[in-house]
C-alpha atoms as a PDB file:
ATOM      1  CA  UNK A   1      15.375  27.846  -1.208  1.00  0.00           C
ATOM      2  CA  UNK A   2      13.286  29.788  -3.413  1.00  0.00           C
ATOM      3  CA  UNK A   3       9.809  28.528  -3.520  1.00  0.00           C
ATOM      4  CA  UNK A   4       8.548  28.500  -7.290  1.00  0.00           C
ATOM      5  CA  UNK A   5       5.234  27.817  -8.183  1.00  0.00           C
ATOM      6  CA  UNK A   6       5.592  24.520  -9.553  1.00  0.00           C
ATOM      7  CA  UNK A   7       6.587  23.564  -5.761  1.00  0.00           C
ATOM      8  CA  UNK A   8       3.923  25.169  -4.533  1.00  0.00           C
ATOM      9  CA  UNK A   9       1.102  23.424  -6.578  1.00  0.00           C
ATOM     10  CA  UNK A  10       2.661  20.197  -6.359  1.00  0.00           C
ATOM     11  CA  UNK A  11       2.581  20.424  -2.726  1.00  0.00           C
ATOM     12  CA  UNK A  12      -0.979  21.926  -3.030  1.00  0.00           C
ATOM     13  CA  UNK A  13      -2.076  18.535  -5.331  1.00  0.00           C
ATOM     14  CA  UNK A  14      -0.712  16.722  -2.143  1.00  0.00           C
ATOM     15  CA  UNK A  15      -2.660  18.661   0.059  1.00  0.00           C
ATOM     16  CA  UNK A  16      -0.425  20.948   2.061  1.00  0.00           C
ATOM     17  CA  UNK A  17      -0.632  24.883   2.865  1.00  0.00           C
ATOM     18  CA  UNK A  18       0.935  27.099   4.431  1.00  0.00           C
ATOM     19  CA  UNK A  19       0.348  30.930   5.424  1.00  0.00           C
ATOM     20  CA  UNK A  20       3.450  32.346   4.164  1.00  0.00           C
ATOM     21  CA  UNK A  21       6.002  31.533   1.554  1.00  0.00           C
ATOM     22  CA  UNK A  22       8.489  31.174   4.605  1.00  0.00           C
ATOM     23  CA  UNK A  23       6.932  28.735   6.566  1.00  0.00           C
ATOM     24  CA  UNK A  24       6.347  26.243   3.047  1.00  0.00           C
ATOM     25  CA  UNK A  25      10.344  27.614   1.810  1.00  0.00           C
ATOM     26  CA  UNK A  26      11.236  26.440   5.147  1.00  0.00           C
ATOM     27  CA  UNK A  27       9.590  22.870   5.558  1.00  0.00           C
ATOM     28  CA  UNK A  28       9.126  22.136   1.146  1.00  0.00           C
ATOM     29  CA  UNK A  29      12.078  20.048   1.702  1.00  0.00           C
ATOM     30  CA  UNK A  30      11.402  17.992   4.215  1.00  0.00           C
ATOM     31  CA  UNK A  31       8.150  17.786   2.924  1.00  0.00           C
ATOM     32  CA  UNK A  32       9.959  14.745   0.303  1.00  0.00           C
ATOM     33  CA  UNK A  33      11.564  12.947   3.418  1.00  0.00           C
ATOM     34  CA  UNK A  34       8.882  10.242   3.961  1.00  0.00           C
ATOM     35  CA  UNK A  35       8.200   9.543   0.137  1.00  0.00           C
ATOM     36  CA  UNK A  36      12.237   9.316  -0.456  1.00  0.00           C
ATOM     37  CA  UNK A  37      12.714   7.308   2.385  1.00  0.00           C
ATOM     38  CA  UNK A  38      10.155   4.754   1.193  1.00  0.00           C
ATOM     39  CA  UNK A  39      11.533   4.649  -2.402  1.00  0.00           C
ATOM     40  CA  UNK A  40      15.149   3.823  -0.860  1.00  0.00           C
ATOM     41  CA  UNK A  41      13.521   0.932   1.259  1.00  0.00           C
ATOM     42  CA  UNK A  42      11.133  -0.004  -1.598  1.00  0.00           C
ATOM     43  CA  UNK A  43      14.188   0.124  -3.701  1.00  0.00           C
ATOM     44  CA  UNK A  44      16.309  -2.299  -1.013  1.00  0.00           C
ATOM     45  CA  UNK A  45      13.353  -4.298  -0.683  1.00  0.00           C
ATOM     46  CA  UNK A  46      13.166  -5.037  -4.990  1.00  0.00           C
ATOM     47  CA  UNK A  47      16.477  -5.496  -5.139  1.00  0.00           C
ATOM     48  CA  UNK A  48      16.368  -8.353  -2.529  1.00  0.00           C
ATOM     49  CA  UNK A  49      13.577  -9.451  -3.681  1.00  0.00           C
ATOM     50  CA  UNK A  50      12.264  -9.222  -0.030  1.00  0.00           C
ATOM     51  CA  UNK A  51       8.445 -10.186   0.526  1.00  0.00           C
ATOM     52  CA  UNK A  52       9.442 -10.113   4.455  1.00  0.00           C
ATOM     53  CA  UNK A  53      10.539  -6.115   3.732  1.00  0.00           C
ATOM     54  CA  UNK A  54       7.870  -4.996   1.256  1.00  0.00           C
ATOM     55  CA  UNK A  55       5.153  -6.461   3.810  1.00  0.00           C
ATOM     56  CA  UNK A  56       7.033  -4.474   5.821  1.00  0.00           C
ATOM     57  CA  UNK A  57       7.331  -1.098   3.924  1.00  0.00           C
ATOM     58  CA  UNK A  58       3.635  -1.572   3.411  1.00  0.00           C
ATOM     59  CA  UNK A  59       2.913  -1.349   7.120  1.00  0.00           C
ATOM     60  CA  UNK A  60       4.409   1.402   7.186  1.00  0.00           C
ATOM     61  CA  UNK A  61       2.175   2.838   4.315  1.00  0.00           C
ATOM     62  CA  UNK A  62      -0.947   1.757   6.162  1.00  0.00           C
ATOM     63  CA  UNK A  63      -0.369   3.591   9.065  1.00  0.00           C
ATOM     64  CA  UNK A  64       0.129   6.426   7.338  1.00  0.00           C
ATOM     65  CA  UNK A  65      -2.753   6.092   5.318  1.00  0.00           C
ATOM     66  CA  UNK A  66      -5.003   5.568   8.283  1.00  0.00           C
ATOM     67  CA  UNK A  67      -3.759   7.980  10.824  1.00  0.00           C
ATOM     68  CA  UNK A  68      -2.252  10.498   8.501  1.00  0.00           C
ATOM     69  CA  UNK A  69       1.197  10.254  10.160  1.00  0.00           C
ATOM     70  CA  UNK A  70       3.285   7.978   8.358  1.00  0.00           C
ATOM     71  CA  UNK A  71       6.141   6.099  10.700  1.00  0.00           C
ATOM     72  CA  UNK A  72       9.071   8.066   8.549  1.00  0.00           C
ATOM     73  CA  UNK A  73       7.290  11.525   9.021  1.00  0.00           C
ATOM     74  CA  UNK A  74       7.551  10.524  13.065  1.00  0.00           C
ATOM     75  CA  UNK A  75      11.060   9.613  12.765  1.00  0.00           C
ATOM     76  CA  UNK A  76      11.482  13.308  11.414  1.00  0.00           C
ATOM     77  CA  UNK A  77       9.251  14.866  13.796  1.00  0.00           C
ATOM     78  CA  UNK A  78      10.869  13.224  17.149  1.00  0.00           C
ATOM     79  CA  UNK A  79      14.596  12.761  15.929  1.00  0.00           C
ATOM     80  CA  UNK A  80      16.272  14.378  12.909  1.00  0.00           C
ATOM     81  CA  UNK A  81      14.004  17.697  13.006  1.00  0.00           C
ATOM     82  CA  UNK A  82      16.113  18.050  16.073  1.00  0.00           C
ATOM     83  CA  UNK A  83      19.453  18.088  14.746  1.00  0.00           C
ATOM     84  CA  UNK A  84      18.337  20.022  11.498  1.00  0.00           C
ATOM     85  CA  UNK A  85      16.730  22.545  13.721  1.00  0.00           C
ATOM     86  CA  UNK A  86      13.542  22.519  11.727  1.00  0.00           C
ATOM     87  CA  UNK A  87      10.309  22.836  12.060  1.00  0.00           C
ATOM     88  CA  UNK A  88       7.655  19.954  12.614  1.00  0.00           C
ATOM     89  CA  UNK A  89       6.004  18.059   9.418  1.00  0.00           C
ATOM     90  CA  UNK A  90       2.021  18.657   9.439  1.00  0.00           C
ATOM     91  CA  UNK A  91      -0.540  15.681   9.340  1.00  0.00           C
ATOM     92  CA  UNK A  92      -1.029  14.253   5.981  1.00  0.00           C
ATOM     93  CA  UNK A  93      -3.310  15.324   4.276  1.00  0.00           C
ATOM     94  CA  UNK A  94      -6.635  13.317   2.290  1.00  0.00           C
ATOM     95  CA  UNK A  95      -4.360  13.395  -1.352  1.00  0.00           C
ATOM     96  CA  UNK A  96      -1.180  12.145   0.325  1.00  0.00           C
ATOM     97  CA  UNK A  97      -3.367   9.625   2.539  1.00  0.00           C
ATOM     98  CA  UNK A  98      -4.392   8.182  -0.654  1.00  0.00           C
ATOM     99  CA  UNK A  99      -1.013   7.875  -1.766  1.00  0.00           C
ATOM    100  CA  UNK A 100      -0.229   5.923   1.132  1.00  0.00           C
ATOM    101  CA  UNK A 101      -3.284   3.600   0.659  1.00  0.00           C
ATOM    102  CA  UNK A 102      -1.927   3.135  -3.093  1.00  0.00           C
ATOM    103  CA  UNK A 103       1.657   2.168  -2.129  1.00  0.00           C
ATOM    104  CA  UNK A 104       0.206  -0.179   0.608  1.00  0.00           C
ATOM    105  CA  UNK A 105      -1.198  -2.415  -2.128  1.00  0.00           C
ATOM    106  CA  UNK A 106       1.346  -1.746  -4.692  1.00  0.00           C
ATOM    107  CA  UNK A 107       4.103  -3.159  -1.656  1.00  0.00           C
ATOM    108  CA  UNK A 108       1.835  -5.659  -1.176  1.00  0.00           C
ATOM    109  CA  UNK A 109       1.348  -7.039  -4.837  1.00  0.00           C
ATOM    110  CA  UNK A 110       4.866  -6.752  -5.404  1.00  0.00           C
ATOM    111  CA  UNK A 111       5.766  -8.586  -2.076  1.00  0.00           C
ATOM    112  CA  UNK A 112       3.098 -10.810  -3.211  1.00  0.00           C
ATOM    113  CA  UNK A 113       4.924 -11.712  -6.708  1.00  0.00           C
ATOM    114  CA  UNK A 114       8.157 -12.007  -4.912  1.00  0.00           C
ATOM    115  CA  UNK A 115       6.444 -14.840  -2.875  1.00  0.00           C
ATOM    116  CA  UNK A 116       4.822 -16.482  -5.081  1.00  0.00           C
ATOM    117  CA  UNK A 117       8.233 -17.291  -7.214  1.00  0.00           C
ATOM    118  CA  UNK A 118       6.944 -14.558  -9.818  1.00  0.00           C
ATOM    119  CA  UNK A 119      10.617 -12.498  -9.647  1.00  0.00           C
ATOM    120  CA  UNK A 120      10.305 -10.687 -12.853  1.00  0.00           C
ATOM    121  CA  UNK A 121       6.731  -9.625 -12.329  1.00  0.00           C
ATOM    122  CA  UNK A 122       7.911  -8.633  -8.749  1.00  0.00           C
ATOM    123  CA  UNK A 123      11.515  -6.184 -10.240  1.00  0.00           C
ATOM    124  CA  UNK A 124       8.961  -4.411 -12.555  1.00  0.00           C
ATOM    125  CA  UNK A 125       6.355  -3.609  -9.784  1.00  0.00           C
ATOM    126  CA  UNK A 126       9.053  -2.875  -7.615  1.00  0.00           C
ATOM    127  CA  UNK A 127      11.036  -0.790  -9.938  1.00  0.00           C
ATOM    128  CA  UNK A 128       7.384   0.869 -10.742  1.00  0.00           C
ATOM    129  CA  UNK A 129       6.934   1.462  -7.612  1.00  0.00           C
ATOM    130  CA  UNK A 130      10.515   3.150  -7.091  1.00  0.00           C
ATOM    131  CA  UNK A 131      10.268   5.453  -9.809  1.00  0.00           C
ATOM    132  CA  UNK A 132       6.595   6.764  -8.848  1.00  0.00           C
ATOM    133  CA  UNK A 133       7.686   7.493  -5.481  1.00  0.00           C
ATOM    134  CA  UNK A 134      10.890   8.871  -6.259  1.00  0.00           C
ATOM    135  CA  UNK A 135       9.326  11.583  -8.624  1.00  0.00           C
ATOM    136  CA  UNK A 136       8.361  12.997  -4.801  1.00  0.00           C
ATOM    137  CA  UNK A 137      12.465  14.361  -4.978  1.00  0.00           C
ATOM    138  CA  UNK A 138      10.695  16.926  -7.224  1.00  0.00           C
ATOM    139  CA  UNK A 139       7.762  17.250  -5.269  1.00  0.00           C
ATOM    140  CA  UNK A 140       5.698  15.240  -7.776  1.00  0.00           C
ATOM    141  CA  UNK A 141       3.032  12.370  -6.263  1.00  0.00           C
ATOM    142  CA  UNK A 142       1.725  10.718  -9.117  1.00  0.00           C
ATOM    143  CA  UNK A 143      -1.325   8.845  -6.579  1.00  0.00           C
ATOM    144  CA  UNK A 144      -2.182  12.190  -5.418  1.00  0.00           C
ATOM    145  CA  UNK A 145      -2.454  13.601  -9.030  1.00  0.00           C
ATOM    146  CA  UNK A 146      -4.719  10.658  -9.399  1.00  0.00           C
ATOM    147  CA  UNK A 147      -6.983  11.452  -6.008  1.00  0.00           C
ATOM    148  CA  UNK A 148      -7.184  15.122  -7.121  1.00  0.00           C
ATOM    149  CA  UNK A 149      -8.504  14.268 -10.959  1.00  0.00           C
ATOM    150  CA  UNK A 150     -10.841  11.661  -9.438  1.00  0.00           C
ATOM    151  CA  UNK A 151     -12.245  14.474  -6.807  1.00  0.00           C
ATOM    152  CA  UNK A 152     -12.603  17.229  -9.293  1.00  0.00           C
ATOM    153  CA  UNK A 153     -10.167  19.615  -7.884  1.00  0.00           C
ATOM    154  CA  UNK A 154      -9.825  22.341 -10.005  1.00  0.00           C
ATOM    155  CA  UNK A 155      -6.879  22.417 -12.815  1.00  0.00           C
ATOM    156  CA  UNK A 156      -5.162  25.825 -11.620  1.00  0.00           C
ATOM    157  CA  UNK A 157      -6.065  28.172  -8.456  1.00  0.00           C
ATOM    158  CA  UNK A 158      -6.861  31.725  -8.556  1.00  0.00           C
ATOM    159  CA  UNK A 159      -4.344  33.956  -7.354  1.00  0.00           C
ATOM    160  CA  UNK A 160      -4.537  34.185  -3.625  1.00  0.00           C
ATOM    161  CA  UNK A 161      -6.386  30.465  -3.177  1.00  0.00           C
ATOM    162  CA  UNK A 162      -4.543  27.862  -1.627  1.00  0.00           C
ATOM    163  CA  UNK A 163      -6.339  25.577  -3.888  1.00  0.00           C
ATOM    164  CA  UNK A 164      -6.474  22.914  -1.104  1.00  0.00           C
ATOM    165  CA  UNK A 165      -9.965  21.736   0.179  1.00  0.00           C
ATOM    166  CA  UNK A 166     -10.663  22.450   3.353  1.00  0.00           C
ATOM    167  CA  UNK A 167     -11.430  18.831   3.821  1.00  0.00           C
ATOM    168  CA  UNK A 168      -8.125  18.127   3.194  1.00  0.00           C
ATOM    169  CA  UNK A 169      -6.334  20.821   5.654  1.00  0.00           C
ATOM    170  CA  UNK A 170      -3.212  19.866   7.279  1.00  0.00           C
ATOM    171  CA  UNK A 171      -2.623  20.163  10.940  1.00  0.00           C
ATOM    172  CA  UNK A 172       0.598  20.038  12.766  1.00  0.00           C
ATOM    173  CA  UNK A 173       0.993  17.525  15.112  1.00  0.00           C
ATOM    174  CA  UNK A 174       1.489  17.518  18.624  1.00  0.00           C
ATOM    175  CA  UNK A 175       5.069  18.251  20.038  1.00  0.00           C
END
């Protein structure tokens, strides 16, 4: 896959760089795995109206928001990474981290309507919720859009800049 620069900065807004085109052609798509996989569950969870799996989901969410390895991006790293014969998903970084932290409490208000007998208030957070995170199946993260216009990062990056702070650099993690 080509990597155009619309990829490139919306990976950037999320906090990821990489030295070479390559190495961001090569992982860019698996880059979406975690966000897609949440918006399928998210979407499972609406549909059921589940407050047992939207608690759930936004476990999952917290962990990733507090360690910067979220559950799904695990799953990739230790099991289907090895039958795709890919390379290793870095850390999160602070954008996507925030994006975690949002979808915790978004699960958790919509698991929260579900409970409380609130179902239509529930399918429209859920279906919210659905939508925003599926937009990361072209690489957009609306909560990380958010993070970076709340931080001040700048609108465009000079040629050559990776236009990602280097508070918010991405590490791989450990085999």
């Amino acid at each position: 896959m080509a990597l155009t620069r619309r990829v490139r900065r919306q990976l950037q807004i999320q906090g990821f760089a990489c030295p070479t085109d390559e190495e961001f052609e090569r992982l860019a798509p698996w880059l979406r795995f975690s966000p897609v996989a949440c918006s399928a569950a998210g979407a499972v969870g609406t549909l059921l109206a589940s407050p047992a799996l939207l608690v759930g989901l936004a476990a999952t969410a917290v962990v990733g928001a507090v360690t910067g390895v979220h559950p799904f991006d695990t799953l990739y790293n230790h099991g289907i990474r090895r039958l795709t014969r890919t390379d290793s998903l870095p850390r999160n970084a602070t954008p996507r981290r925030f994006a975690c932290a949002v979808a915790t409490v978004w699960l958790l208000a919509t698991a929260g309507a579900f409970r409380s007998g609130r179902d239509r208030l529930g399918r429209a957070l859920g279906a919210l919720f659905v939508l925003t995170s599926g937009l990361n199946a072209a690489y957009v993260c609306v909560p990380s859009m958010v993070y970076r216009a709340l931080t001040g990062w700048p609108a465009d990056s000079s040629p050559g800049e990776t236009g990602v702070d280097e508070r918010d650099a991405v590490t791989r993690p450990e085999p």
